[in-house]
N, C-alpha and C. Protein backbone atom coordinates (compact mmCIF):
# COMPACT_ATOMS: atom_id res chain seq x y z
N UNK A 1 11.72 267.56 30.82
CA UNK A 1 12.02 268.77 31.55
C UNK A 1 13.36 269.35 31.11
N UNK A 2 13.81 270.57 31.60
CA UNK A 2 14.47 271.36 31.57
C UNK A 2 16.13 270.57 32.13
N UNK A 3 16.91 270.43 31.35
CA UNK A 3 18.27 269.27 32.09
C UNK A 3 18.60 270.50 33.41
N UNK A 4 18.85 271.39 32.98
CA UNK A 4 19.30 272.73 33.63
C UNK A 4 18.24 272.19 35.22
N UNK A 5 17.27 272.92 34.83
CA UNK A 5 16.67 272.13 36.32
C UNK A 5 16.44 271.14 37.01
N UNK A 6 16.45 269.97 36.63
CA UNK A 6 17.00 268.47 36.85
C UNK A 6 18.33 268.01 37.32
N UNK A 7 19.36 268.92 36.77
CA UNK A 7 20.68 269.32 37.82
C UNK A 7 20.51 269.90 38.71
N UNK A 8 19.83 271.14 39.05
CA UNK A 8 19.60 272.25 39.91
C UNK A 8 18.42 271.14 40.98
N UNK A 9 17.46 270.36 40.58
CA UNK A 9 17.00 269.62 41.45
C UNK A 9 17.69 268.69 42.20
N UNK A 10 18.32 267.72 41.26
CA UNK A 10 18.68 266.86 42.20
C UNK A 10 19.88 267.09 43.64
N UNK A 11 20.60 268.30 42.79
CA UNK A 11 21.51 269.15 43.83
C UNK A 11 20.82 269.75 44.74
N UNK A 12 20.15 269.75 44.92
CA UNK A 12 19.37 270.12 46.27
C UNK A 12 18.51 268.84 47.57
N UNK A 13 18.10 268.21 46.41
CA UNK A 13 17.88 266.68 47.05
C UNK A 13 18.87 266.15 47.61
N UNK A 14 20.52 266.20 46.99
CA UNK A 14 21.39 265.92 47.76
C UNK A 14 22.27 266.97 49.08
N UNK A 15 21.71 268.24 48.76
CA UNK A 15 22.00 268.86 50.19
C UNK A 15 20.96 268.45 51.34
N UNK A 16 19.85 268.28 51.02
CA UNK A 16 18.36 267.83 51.99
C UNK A 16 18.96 266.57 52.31
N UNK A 17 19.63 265.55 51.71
CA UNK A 17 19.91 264.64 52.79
C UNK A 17 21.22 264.34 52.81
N UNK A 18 21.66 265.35 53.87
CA UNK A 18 23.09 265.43 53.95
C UNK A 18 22.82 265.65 55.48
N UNK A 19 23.40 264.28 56.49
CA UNK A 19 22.75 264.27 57.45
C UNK A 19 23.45 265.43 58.85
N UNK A 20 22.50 265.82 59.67
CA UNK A 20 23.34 266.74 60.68
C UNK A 20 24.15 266.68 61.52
N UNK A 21 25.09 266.84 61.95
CA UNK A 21 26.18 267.08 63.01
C UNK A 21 25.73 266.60 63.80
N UNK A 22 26.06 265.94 65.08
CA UNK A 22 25.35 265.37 65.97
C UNK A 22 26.05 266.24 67.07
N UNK A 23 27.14 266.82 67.27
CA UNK A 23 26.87 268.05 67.82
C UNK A 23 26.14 269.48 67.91
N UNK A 24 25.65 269.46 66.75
CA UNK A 24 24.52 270.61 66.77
C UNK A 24 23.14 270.25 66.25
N UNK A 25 22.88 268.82 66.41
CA UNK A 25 21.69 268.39 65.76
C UNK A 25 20.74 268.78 66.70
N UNK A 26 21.08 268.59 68.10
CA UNK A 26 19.93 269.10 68.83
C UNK A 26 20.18 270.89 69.40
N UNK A 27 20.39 271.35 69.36
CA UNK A 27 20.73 272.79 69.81
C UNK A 27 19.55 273.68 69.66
N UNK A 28 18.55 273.26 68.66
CA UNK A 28 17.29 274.26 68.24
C UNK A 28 17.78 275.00 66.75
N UNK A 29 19.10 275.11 66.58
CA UNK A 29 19.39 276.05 65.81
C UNK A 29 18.50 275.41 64.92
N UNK A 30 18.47 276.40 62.85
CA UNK A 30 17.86 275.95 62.11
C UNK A 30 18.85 274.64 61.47
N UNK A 31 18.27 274.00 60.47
CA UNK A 31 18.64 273.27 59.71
C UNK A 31 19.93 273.84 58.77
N UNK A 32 20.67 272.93 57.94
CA UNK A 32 21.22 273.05 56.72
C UNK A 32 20.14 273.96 55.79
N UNK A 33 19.33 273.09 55.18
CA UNK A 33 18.38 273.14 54.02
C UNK A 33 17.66 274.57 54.51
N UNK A 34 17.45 274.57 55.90
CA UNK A 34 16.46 276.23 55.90
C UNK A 34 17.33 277.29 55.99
N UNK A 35 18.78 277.36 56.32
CA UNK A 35 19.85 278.58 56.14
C UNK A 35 19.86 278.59 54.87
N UNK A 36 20.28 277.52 54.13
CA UNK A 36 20.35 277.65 52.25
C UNK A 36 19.07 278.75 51.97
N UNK A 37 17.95 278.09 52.04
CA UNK A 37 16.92 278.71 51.54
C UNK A 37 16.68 280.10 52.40
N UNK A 38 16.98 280.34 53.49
CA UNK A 38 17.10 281.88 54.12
C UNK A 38 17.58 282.58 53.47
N UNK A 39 19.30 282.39 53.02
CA UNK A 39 20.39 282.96 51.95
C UNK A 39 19.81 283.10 51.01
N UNK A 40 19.68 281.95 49.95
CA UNK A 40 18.73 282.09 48.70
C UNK A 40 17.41 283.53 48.61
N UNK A 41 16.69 283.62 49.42
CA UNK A 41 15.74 284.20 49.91
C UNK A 41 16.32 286.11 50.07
N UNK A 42 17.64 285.87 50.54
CA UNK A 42 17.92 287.06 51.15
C UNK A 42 18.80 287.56 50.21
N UNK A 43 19.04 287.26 48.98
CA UNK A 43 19.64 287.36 47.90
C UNK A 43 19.17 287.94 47.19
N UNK A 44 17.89 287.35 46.91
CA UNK A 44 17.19 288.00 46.06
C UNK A 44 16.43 289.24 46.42
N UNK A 45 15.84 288.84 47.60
CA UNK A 45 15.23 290.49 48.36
C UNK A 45 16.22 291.75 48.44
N UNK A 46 17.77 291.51 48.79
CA UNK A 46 19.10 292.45 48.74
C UNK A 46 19.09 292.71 46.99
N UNK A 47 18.80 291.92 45.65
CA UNK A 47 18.68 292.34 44.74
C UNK A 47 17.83 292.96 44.17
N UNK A 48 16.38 292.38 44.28
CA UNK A 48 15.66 293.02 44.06
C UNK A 48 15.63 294.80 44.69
N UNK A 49 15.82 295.27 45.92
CA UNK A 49 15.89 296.27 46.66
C UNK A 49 16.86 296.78 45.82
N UNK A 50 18.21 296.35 45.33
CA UNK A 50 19.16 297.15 44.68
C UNK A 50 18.66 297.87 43.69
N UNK A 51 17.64 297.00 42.82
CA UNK A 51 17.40 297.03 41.59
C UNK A 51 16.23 298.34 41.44
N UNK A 52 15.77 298.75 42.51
CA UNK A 52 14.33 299.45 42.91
C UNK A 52 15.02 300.66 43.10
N UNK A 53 16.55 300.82 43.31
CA UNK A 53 16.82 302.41 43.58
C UNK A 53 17.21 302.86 42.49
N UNK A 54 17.45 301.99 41.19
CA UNK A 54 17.78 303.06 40.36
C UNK A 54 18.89 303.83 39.94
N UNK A 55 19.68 303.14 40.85
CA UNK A 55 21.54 303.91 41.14
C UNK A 55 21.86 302.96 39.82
N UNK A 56 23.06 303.62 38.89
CA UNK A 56 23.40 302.56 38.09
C UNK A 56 24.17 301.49 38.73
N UNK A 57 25.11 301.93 39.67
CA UNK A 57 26.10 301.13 40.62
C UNK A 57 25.51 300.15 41.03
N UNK A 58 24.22 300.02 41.90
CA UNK A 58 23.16 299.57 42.63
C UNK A 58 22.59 298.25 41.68
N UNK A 59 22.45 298.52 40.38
CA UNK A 59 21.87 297.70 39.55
C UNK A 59 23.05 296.50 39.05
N UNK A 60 24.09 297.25 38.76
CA UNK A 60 24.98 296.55 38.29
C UNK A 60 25.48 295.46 39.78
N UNK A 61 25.65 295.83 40.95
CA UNK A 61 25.70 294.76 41.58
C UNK A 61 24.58 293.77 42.06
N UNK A 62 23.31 294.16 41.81
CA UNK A 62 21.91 293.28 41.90
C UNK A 62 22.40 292.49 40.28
N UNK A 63 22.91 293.23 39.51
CA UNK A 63 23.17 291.95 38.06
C UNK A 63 24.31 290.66 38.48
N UNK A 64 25.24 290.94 39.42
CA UNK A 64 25.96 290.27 39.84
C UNK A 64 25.43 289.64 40.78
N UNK A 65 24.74 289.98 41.43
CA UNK A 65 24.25 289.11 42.55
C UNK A 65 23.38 288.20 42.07
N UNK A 66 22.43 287.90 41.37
CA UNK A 66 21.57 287.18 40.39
C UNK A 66 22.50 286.42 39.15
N UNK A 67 23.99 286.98 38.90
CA UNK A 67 24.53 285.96 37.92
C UNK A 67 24.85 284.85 38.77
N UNK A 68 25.16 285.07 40.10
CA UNK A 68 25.42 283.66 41.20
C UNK A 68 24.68 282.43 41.09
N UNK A 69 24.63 281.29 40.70
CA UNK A 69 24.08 280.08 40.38
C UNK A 69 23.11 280.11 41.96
N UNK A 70 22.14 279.76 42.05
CA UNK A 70 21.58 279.31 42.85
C UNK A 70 21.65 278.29 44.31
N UNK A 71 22.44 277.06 43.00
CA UNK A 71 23.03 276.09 44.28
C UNK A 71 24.37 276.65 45.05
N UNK A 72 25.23 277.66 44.45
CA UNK A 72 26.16 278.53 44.97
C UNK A 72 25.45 279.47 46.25
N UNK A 73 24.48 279.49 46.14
CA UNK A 73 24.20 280.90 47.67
C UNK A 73 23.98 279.43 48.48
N UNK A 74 22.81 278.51 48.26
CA UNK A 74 22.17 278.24 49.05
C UNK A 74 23.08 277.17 49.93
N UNK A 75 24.43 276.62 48.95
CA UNK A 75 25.68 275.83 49.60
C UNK A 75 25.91 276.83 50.22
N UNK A 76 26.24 278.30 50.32
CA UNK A 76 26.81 279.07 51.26
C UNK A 76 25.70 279.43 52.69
N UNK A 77 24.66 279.49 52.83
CA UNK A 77 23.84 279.36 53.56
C UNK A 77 23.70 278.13 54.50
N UNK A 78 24.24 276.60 53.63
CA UNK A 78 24.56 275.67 54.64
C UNK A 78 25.51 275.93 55.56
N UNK A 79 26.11 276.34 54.75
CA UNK A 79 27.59 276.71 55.82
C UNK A 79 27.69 277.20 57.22
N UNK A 80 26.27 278.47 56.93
CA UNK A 80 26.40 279.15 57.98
C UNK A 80 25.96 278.87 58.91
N UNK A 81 25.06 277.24 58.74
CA UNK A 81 23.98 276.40 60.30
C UNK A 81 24.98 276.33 61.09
């Protein structure tokens, strides 16, 4: 396989078991791993949408938003559980 994704995997295997707060483990809120992947998710939909209007401005920050490494949004998405 791909080393590139074999890094990008196992860095995620190690946010998935990165265990929860035991002050907010029970609260209902979501998880670590499902805010990552919300962010991740909402990254790309905010880029893609940039990319659909056509503005040059618009494009050039959907190019920036997509140069962001992956495990970079979705660590910032943990953050926000």
């Amino acid at each position: 396989m791909n080393e590139h994704w074999e890094a990008w995997y196992e860095a995620t295997q190690l946010i998935h078991n990165i265990p929860l707060d035991s002050s907010s483990a029970d609260d209902g809120l979501y998880s670590p791993a499902t805010t990552g992947t919300l962010a991740l998710s909402a990254s790309y939909a905010v880029a893609g949408g940039l990319m659909y209007t056509r503005n040059p401005y618009a494009m050039v920050t959907a190019g920036v938003i997509l140069a962001i490494p992956d495990p970079v949004i979705f660590g910032i998405g943990m953050l926000l559980a």
